[in-house]
Protein backbone atom coordinates (compact mmCIF):
# COMPACT_ATOMS: atom_id res chain seq x y z
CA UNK A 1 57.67 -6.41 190.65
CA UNK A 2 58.51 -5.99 186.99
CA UNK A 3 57.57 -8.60 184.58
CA UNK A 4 57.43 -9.39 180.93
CA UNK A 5 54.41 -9.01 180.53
CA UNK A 6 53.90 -6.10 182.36
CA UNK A 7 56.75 -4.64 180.72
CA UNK A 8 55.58 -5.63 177.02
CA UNK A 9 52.24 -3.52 178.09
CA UNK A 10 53.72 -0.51 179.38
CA UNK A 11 56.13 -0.44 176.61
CA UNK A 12 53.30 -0.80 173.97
CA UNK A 13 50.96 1.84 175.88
CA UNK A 14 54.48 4.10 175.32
CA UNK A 15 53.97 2.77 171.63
CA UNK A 16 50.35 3.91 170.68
CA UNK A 17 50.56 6.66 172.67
CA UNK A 18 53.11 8.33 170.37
CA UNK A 19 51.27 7.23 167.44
CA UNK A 20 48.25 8.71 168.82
CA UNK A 21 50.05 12.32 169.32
CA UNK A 22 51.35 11.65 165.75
CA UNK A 23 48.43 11.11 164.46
CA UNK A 24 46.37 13.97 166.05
CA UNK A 25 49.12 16.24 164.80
CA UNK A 26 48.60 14.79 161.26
CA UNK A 27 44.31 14.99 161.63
CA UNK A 28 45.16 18.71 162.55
CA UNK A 29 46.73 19.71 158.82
CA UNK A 30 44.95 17.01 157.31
CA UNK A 31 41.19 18.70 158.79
CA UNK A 32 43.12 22.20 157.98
CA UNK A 33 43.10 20.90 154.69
CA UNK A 34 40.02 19.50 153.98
CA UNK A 35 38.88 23.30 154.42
CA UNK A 36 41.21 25.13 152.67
CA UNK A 37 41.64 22.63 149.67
CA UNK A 38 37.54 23.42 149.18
CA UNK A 39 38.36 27.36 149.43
CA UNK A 40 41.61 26.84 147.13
CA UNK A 41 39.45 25.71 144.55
CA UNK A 42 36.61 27.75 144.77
CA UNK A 43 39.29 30.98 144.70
CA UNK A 44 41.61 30.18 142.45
CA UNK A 45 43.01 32.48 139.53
CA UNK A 46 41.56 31.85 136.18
CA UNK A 47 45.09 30.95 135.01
CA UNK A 48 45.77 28.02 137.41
CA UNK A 49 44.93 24.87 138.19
CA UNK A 50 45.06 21.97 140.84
CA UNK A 51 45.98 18.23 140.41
CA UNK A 52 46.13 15.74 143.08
CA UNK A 53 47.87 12.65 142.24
CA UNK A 54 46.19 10.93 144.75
CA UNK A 55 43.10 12.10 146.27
CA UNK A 56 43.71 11.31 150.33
CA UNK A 57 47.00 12.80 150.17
CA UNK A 58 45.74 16.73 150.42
CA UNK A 59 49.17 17.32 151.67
CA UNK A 60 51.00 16.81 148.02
CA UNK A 61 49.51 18.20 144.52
CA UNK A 62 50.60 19.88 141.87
CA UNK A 63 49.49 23.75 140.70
CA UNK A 64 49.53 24.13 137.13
CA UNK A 65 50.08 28.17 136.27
CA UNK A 66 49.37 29.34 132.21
CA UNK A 67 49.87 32.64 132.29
CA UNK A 68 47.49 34.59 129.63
CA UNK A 69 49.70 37.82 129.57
CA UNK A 70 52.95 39.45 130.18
CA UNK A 71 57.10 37.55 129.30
CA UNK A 72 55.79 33.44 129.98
CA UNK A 73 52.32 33.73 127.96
CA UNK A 74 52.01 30.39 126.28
CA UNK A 75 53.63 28.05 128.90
CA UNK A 76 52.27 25.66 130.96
CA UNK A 77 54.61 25.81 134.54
CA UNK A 78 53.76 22.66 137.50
CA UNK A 79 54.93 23.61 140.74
CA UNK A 80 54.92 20.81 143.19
CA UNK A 81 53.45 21.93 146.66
CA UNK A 82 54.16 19.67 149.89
CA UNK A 83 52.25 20.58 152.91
CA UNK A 84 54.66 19.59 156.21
CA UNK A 85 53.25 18.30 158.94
CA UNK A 86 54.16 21.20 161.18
CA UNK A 87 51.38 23.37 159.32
CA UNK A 88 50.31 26.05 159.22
CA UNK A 89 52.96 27.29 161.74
CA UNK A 90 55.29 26.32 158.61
CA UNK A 91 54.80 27.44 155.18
CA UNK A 92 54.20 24.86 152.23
CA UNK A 93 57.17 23.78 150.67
CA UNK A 94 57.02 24.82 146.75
CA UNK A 95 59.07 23.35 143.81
CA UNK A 96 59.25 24.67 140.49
CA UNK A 97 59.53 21.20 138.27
CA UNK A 98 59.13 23.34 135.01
CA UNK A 99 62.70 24.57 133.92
CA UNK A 100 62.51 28.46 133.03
CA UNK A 101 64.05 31.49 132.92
CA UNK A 102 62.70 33.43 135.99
CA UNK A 103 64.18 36.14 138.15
CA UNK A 104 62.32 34.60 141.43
CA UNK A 105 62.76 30.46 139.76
CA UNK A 106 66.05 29.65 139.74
CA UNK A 107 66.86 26.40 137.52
CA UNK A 108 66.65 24.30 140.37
CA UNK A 109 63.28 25.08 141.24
CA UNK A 110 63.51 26.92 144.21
CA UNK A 111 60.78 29.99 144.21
CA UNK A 112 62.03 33.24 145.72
CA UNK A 113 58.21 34.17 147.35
CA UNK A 114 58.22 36.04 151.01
CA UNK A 115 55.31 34.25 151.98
CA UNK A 116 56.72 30.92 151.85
CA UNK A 117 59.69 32.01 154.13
CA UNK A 118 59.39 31.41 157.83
CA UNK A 119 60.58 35.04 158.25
CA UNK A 120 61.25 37.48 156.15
CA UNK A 121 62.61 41.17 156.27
CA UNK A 122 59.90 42.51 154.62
CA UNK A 123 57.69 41.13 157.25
CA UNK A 124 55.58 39.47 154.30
CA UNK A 125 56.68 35.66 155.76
CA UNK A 126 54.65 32.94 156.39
CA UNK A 127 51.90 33.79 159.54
CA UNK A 128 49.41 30.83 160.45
CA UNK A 129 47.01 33.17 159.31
CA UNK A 130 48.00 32.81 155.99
CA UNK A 131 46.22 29.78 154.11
CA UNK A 132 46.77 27.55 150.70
CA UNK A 133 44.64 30.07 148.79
CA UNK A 134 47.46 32.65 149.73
CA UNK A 135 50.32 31.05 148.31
CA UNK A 136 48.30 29.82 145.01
CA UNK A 137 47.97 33.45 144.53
CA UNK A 138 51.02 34.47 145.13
CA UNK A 139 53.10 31.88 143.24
CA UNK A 140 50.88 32.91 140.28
CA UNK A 141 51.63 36.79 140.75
CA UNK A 142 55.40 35.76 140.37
CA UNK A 143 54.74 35.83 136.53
CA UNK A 144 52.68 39.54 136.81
CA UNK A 145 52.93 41.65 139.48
CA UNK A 146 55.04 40.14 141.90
CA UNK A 147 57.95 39.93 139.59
CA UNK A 148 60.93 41.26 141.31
CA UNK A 149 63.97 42.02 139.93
CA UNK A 150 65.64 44.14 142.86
CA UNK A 151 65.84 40.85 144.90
CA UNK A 152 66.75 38.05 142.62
CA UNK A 153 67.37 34.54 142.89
CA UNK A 154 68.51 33.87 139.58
CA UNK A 155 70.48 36.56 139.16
CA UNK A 156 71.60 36.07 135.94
CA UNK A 157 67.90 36.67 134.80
CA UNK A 158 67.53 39.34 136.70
CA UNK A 159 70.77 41.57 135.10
CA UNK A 160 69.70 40.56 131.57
CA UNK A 161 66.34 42.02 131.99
CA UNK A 162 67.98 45.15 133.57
CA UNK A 163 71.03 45.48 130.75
CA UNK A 164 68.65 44.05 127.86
CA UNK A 165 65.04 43.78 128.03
CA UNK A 166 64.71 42.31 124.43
CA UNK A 167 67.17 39.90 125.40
CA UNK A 168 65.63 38.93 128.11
CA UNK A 169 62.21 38.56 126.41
CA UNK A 170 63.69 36.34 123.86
CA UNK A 171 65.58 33.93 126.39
CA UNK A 172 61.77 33.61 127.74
CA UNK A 173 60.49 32.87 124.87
CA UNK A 174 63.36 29.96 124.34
CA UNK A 175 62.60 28.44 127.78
CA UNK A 176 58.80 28.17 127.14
CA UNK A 177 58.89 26.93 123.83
CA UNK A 178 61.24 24.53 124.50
CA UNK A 179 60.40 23.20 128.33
CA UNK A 180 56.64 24.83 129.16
CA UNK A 181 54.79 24.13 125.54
CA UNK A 182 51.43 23.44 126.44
């Protein structure tokens, strides 16, 4: 026989028993992080840096890129990083909240990287191999080597460089002076 009581318990054994899988799914990427947050900073480039907002939440910070060479030399560029809870089958999710003129940064943000797509064609996507340390590096490569102008997502950036390199180098040089002054 069913009662209330009886009822009330199985329903809140139902209850923490969810929260229990939630939160062992969250302890996962949360101990993931502890570890890789350590390596992160003990590997990263000499041109970036890490801020956490709030140091228990590993899973949000900000990387702060100042490139010392090439088109963006002289800017200061935060990209907001979100770590889901689904990772490291799932790549971070990463925001540009600098505005600039980028080939692979459109004005919304959105960063153009293979390694933060769940699949890619060039079969460079996000593997659970790959770690934090990976896509610090390679969001700072977008403004050296990585550059890619074949593939765009701003488009518009990526023509101008191809028709006008001078033109291209001086819209650049507008955008950081004017949005990524350090």
């Amino acid at each position: 026989m069913i009662t209330l009581r009886g009822k009330l318990k199985k329903d809140n054994d139902v209850s923490n028993s969810k929260s229990r899988d939630t939160n062992k799914r969250v302890s996962i990427r949360d101990k993931l992080l502890v570890r890789e947050v350590q390596e992160m900073e003990q590997t990263l480039p000499s041109t970036c840096q890490i801020v956490f907002d709030d140091p228990n939440r590993l899973h949000e910070f900000t990387l702060v890129i100042v490139p010392d060479e090439g088109y963006w030399v002289g800017g200061r560029f935060h990209f907001g990083i979100y770590v889901t809870e689904d990772y490291n089958m799932a790549p971070p999710q990463v925001k540009c909240q600098t505005k600039l003129w980028h080939p692979n940064i459109n004005e919304d943000g959105d960063v153009c990287l293979s390694l933060l797509r769940q699949s890619s064609i060039d079969g460079l996507g996000w593997a659970p191999t790959r770690k934090l340390k990976d896509v610090v590096w390679g969001v700072n490569s977008l403004f050296t080597d990585l550059l890619n102008f074949d593939d765009p997502l701003n488009r518009e950036a990526a023509e101008l460089f191809l028709v006008d390199k001078e033109s291209f180098r001086h819209k650049v040089k507008e955008y950081v002076t004017q949005y990524a002054k350090r």
